[in-house]
PDB file of N, CA and C in Angstrom:
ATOM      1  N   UNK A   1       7.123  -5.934  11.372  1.00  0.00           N
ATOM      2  CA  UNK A   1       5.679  -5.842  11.325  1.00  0.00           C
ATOM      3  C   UNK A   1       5.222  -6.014   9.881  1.00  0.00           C
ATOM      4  N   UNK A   2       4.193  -6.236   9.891  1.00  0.00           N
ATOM      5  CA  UNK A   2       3.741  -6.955   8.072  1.00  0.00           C
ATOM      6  C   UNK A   2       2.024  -5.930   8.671  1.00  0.00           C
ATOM      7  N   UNK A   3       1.673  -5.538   7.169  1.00  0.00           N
ATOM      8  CA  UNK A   3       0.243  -4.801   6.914  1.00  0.00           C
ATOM      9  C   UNK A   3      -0.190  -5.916   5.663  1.00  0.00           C
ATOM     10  N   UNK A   4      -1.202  -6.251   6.174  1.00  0.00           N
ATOM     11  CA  UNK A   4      -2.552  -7.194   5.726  1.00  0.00           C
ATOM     12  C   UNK A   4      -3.470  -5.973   4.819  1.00  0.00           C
ATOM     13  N   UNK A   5      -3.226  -6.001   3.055  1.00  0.00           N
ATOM     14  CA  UNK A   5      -3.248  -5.127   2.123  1.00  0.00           C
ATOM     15  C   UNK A   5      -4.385  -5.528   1.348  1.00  0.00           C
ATOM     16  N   UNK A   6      -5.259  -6.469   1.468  1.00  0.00           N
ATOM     17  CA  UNK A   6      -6.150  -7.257   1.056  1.00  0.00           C
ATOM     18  C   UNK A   6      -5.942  -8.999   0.719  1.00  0.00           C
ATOM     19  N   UNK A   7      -6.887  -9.566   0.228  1.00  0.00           N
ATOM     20  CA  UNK A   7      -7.211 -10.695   0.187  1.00  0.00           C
ATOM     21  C   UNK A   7      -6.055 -11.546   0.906  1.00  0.00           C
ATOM     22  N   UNK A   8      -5.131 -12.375   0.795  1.00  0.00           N
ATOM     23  CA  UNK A   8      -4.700 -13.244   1.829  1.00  0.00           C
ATOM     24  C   UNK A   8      -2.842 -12.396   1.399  1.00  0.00           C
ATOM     25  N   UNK A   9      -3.528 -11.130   1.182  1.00  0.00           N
ATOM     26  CA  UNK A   9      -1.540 -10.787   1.086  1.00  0.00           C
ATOM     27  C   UNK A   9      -0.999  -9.978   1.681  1.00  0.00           C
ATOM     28  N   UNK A  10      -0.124 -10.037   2.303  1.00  0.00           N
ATOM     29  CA  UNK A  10       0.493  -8.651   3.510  1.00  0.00           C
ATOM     30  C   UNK A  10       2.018  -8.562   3.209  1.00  0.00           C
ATOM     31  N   UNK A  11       2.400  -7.419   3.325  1.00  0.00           N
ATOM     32  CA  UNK A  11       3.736  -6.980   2.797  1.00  0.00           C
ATOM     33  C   UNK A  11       4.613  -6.471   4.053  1.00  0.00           C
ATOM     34  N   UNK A  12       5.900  -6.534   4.408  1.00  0.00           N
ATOM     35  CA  UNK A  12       6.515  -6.169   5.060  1.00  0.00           C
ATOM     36  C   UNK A  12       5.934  -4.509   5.479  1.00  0.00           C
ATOM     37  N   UNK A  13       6.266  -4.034   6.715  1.00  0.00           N
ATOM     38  CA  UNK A  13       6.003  -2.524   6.795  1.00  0.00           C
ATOM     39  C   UNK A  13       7.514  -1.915   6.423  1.00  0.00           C
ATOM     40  N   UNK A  14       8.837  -2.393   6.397  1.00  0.00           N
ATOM     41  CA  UNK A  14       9.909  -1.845   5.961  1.00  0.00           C
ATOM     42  C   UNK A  14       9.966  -1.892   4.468  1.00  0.00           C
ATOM     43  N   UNK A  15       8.925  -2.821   3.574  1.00  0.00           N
ATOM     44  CA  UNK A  15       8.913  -2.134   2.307  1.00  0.00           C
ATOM     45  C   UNK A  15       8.337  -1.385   1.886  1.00  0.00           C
ATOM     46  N   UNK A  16       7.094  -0.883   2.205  1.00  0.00           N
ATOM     47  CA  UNK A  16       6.556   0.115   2.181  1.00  0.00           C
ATOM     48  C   UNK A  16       6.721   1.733   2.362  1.00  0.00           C
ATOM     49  N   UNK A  17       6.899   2.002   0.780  1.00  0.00           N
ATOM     50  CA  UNK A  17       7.831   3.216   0.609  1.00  0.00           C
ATOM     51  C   UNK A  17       6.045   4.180   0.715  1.00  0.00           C
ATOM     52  N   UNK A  18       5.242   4.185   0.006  1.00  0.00           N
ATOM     53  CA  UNK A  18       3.919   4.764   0.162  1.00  0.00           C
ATOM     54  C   UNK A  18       2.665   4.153  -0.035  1.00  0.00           C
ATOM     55  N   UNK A  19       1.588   4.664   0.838  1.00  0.00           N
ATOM     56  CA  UNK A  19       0.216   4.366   0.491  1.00  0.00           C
ATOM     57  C   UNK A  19      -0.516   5.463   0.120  1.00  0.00           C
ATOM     58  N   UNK A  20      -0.839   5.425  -1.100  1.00  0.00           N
ATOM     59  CA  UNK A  20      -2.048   6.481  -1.820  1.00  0.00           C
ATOM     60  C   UNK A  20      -3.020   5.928  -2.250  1.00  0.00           C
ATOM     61  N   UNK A  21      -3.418   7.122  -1.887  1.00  0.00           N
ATOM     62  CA  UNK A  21      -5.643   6.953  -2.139  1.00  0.00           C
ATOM     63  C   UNK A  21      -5.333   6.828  -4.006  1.00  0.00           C
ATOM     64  N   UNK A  22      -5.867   5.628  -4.333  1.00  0.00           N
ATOM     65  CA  UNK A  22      -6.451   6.027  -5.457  1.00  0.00           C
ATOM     66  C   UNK A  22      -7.085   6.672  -6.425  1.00  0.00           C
ATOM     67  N   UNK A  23      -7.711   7.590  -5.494  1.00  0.00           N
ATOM     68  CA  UNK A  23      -8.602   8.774  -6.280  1.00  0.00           C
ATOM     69  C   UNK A  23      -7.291  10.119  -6.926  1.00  0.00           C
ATOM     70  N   UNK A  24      -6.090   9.930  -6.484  1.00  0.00           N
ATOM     71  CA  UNK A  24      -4.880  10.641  -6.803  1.00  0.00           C
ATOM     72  C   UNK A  24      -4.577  10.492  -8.469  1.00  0.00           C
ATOM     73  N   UNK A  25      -4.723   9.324  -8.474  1.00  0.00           N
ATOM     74  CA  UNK A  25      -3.873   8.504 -10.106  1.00  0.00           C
ATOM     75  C   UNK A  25      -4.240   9.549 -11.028  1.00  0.00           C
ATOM     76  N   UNK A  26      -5.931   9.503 -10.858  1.00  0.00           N
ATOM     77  CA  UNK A  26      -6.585  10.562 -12.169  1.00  0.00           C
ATOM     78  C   UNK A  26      -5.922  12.549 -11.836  1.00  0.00           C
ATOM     79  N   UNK A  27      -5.539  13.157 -10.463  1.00  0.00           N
ATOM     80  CA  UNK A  27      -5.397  14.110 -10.101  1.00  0.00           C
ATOM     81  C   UNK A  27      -3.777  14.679 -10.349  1.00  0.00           C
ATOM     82  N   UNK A  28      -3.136  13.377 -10.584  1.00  0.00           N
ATOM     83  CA  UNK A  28      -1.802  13.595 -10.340  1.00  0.00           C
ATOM     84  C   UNK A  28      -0.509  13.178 -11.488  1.00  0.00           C
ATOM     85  N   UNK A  29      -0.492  14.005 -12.124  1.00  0.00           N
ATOM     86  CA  UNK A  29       0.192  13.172 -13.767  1.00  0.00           C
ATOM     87  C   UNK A  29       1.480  12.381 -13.251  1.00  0.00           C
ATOM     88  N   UNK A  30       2.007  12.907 -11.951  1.00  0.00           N
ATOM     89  CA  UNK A  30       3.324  12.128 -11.376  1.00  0.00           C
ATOM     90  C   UNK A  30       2.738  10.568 -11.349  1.00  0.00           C
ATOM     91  N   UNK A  31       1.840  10.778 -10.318  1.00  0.00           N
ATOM     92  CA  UNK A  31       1.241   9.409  -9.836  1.00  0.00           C
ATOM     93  C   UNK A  31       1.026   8.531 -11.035  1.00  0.00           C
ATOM     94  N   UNK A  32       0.194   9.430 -12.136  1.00  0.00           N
ATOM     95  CA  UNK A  32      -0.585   8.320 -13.186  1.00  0.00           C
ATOM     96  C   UNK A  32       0.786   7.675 -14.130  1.00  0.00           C
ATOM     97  N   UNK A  33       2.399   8.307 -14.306  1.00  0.00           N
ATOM     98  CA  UNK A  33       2.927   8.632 -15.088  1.00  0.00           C
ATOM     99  C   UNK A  33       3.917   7.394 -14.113  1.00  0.00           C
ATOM    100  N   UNK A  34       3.598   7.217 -12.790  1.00  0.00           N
ATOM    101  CA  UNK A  34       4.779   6.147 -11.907  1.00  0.00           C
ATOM    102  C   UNK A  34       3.937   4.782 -12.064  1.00  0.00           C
ATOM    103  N   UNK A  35       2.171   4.692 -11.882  1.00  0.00           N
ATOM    104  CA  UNK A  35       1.876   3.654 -12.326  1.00  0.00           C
ATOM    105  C   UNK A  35       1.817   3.109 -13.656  1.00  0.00           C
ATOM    106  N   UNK A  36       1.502   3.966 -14.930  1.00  0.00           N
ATOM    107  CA  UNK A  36       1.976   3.568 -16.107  1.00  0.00           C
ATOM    108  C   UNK A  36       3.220   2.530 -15.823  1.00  0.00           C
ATOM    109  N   UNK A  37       4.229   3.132 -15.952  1.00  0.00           N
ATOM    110  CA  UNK A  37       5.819   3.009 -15.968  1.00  0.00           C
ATOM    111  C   UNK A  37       5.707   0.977 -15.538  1.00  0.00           C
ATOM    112  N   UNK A  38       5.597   0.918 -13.930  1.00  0.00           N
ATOM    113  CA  UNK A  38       5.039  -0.157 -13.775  1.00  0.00           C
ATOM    114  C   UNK A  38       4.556  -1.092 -13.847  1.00  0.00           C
ATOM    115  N   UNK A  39       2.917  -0.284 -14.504  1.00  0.00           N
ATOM    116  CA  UNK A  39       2.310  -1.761 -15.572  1.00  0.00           C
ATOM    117  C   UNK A  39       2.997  -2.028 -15.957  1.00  0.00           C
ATOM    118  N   UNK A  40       4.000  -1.271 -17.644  1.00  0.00           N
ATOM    119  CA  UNK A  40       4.850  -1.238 -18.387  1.00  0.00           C
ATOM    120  C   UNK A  40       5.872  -2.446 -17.862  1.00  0.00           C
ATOM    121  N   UNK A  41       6.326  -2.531 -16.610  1.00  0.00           N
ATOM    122  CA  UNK A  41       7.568  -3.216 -16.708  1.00  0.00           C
ATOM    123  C   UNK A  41       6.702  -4.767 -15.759  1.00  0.00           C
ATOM    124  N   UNK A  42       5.826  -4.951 -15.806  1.00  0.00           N
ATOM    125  CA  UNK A  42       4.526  -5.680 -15.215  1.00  0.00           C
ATOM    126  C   UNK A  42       5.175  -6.089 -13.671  1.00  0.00           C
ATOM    127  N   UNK A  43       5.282  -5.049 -12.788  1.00  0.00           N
ATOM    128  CA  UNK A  43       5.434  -4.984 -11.570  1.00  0.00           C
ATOM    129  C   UNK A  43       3.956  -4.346 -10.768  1.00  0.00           C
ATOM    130  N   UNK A  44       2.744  -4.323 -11.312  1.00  0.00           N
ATOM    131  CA  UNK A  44       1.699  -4.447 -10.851  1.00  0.00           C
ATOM    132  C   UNK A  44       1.208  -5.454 -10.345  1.00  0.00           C
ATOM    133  N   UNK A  45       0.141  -5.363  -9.013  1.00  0.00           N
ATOM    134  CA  UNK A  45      -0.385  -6.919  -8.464  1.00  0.00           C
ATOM    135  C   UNK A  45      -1.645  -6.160  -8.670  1.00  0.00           C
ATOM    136  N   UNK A  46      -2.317  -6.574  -9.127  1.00  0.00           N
ATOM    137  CA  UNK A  46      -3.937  -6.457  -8.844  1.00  0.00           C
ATOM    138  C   UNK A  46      -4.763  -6.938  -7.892  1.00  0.00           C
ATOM    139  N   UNK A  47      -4.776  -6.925  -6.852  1.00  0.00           N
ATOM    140  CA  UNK A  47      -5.644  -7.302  -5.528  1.00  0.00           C
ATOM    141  C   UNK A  47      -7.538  -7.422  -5.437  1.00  0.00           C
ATOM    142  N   UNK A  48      -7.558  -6.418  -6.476  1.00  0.00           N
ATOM    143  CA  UNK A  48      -9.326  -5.931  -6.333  1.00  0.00           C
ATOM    144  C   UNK A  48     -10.106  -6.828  -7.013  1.00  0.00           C
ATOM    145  N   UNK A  49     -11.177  -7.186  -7.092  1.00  0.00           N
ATOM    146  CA  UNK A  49     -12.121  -7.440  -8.234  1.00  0.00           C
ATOM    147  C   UNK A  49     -12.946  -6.736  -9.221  1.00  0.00           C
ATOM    148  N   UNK A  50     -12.493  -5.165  -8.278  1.00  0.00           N
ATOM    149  CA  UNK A  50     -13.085  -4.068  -9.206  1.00  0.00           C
ATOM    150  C   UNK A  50     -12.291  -2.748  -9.364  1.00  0.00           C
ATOM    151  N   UNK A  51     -12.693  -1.519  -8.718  1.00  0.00           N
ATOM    152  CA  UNK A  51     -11.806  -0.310  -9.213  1.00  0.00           C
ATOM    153  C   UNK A  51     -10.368  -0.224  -7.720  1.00  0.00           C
ATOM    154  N   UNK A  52      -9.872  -0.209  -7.261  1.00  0.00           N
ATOM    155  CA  UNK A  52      -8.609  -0.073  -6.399  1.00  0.00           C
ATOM    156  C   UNK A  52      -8.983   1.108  -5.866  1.00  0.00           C
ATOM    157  N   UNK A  53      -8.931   1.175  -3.932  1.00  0.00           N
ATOM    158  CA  UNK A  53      -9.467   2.185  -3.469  1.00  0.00           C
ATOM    159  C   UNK A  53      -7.795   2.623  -2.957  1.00  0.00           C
ATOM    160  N   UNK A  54      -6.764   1.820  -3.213  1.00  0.00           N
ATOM    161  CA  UNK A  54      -5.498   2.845  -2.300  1.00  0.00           C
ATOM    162  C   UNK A  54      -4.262   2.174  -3.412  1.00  0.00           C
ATOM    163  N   UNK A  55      -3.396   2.111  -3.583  1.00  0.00           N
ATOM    164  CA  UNK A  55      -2.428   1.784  -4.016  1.00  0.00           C
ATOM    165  C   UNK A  55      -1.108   1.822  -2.932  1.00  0.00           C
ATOM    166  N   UNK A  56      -0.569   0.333  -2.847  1.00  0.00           N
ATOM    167  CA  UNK A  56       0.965   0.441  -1.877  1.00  0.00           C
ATOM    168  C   UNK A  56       2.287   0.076  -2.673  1.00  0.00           C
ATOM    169  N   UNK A  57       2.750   1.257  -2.701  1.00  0.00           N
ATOM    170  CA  UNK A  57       3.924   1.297  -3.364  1.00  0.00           C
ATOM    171  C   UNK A  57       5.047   0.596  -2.377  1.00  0.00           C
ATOM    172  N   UNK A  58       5.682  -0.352  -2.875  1.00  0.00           N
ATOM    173  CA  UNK A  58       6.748  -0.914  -1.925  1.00  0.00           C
ATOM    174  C   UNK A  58       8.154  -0.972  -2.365  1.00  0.00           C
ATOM    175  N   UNK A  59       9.129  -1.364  -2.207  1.00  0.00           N
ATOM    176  CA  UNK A  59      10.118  -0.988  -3.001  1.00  0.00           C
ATOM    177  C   UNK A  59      10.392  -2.128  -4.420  1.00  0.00           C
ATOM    178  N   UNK A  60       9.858  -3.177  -4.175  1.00  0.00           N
ATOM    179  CA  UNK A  60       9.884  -3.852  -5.682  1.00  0.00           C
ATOM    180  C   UNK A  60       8.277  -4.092  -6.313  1.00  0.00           C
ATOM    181  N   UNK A  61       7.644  -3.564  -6.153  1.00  0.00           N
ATOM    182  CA  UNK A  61       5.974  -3.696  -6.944  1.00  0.00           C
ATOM    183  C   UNK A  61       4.992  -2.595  -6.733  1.00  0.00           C
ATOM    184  N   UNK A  62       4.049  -2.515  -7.130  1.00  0.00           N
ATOM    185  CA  UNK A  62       2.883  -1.485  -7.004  1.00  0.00           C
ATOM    186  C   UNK A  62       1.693  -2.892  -6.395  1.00  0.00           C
ATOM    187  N   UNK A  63       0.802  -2.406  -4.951  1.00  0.00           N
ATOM    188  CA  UNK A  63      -0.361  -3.291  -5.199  1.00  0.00           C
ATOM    189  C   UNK A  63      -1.221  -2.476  -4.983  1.00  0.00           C
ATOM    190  N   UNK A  64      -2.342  -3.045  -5.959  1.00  0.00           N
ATOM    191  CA  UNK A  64      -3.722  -2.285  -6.088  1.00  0.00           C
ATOM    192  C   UNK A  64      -4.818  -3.011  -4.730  1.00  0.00           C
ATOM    193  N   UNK A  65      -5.034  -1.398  -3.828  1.00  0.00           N
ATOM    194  CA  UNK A  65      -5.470  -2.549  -2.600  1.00  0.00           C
ATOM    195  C   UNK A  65      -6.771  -2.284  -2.783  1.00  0.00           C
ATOM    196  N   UNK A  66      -8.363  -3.026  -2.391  1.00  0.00           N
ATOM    197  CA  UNK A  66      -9.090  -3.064  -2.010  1.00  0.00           C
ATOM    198  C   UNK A  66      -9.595  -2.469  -0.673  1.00  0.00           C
ATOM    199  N   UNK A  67      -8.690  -1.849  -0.155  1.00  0.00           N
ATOM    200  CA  UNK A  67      -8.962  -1.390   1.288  1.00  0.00           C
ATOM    201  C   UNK A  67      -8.722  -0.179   1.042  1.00  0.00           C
ATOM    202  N   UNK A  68      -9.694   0.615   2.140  1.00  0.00           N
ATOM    203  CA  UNK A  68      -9.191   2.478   1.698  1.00  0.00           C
ATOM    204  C   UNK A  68      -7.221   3.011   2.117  1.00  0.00           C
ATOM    205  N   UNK A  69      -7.296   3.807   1.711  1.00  0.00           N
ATOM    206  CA  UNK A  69      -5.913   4.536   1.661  1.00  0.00           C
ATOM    207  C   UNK A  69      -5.977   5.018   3.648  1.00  0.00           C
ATOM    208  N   UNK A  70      -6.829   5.491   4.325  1.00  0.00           N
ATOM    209  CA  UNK A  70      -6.924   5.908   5.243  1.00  0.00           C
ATOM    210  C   UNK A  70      -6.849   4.567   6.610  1.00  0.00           C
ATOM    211  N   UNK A  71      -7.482   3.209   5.754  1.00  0.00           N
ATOM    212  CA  UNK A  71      -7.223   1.769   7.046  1.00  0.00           C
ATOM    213  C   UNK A  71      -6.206   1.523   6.676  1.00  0.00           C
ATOM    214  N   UNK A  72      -5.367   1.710   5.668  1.00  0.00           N
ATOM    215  CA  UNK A  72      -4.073   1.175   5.509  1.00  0.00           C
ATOM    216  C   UNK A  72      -2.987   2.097   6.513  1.00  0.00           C
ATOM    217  N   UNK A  73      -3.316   2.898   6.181  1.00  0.00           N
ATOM    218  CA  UNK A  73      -2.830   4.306   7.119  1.00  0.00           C
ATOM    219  C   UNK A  73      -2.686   3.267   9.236  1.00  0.00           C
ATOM    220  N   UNK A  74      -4.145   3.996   9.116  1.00  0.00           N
ATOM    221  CA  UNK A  74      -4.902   3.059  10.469  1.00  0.00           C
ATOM    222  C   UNK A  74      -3.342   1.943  11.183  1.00  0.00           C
ATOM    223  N   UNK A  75      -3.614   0.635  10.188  1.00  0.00           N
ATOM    224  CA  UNK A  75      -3.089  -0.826  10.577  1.00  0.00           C
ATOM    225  C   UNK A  75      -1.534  -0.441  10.516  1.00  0.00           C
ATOM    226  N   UNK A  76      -1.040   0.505   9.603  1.00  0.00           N
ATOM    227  CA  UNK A  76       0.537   0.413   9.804  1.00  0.00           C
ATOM    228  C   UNK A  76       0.883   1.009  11.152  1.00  0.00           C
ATOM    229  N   UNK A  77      -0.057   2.125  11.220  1.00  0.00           N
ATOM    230  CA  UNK A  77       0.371   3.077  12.485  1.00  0.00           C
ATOM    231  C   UNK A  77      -0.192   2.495  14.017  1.00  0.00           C
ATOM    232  N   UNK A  78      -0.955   0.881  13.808  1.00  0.00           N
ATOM    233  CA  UNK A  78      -1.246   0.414  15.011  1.00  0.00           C
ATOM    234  C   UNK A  78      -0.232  -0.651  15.239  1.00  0.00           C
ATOM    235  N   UNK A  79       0.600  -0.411  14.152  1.00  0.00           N
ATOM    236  CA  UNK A  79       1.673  -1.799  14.473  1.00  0.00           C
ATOM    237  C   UNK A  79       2.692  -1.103  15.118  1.00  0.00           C
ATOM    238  N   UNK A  80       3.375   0.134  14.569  1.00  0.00           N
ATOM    239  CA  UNK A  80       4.382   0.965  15.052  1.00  0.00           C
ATOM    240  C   UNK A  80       3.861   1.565  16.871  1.00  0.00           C
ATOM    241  N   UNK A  81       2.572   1.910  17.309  1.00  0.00           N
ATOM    242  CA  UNK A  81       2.235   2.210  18.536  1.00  0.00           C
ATOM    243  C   UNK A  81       2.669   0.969  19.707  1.00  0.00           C
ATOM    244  N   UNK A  82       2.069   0.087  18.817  1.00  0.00           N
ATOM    245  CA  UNK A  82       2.140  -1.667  19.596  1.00  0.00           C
ATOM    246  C   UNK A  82       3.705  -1.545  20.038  1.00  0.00           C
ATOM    247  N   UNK A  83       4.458  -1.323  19.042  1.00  0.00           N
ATOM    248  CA  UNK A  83       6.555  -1.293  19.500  1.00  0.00           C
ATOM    249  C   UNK A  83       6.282   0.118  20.186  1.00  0.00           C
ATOM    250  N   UNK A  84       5.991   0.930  20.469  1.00  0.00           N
ATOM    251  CA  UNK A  84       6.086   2.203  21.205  1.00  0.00           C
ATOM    252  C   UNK A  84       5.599   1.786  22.223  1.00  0.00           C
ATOM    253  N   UNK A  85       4.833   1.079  22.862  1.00  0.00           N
ATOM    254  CA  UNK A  85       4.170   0.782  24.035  1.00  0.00           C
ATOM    255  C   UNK A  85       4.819  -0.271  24.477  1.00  0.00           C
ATOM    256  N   UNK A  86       5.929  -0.689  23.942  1.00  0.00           N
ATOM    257  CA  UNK A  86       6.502  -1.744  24.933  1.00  0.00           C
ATOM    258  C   UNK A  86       5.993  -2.821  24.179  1.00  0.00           C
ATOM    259  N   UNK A  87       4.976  -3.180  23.393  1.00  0.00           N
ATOM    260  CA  UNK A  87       4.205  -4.167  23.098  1.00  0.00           C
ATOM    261  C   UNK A  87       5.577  -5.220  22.260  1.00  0.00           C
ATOM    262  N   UNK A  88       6.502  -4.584  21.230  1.00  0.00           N
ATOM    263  CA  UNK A  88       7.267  -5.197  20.646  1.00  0.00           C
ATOM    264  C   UNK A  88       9.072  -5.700  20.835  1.00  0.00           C
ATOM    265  N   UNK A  89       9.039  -4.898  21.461  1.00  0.00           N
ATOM    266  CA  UNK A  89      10.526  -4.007  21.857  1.00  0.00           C
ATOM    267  C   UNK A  89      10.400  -3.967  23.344  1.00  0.00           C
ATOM    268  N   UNK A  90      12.111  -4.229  23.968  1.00  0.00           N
ATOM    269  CA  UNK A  90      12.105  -3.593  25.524  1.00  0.00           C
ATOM    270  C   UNK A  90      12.862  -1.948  25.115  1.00  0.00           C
TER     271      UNK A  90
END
């Protein structure tokens, strides 16, 4: 299954180690101290045109998503129901 993370880019759902709300970065010296690190090694994607409402940590990059932390939530967990319902999987 792949999650559609903004503008024309979608990432595997098996790389996807986390999705956080952006409003965390400023709350959380871990958080602000793992995206530093990142920029630093320029494994950031910038997605937005303005401030980043979620961040998806995957196992090789950080992307800054345009979409809230809570629809990202939403679309992964409607892909995993879809294989629970038979939809993907016998």
């Amino acid at each position: 299954m792949f999650l559609h993370i903004g503008g024309d880019h979608v990432v595997s759902m098996d790389e996807v180690i986390f999705i956080i709300d952006a409003s965390l970065e400023n709350s959380s010296p871990a958080t602000k101290e793992l995206i530093k690190a990142e920029k630093d090694k320029k494994k950031v994607v910038d997605l937005t045109d303005r401030n980043p409402k979620a961040y998806v940590i995957t196992e090789s990059q950080i992307f800054y998503s345009p979409i809230s932390s809570g629809t990202l939530h939403k679309r992964g967990s409607l892909g995993k129901n879809l294989i629970k319902a038979g939809m993907g999987q016998q």
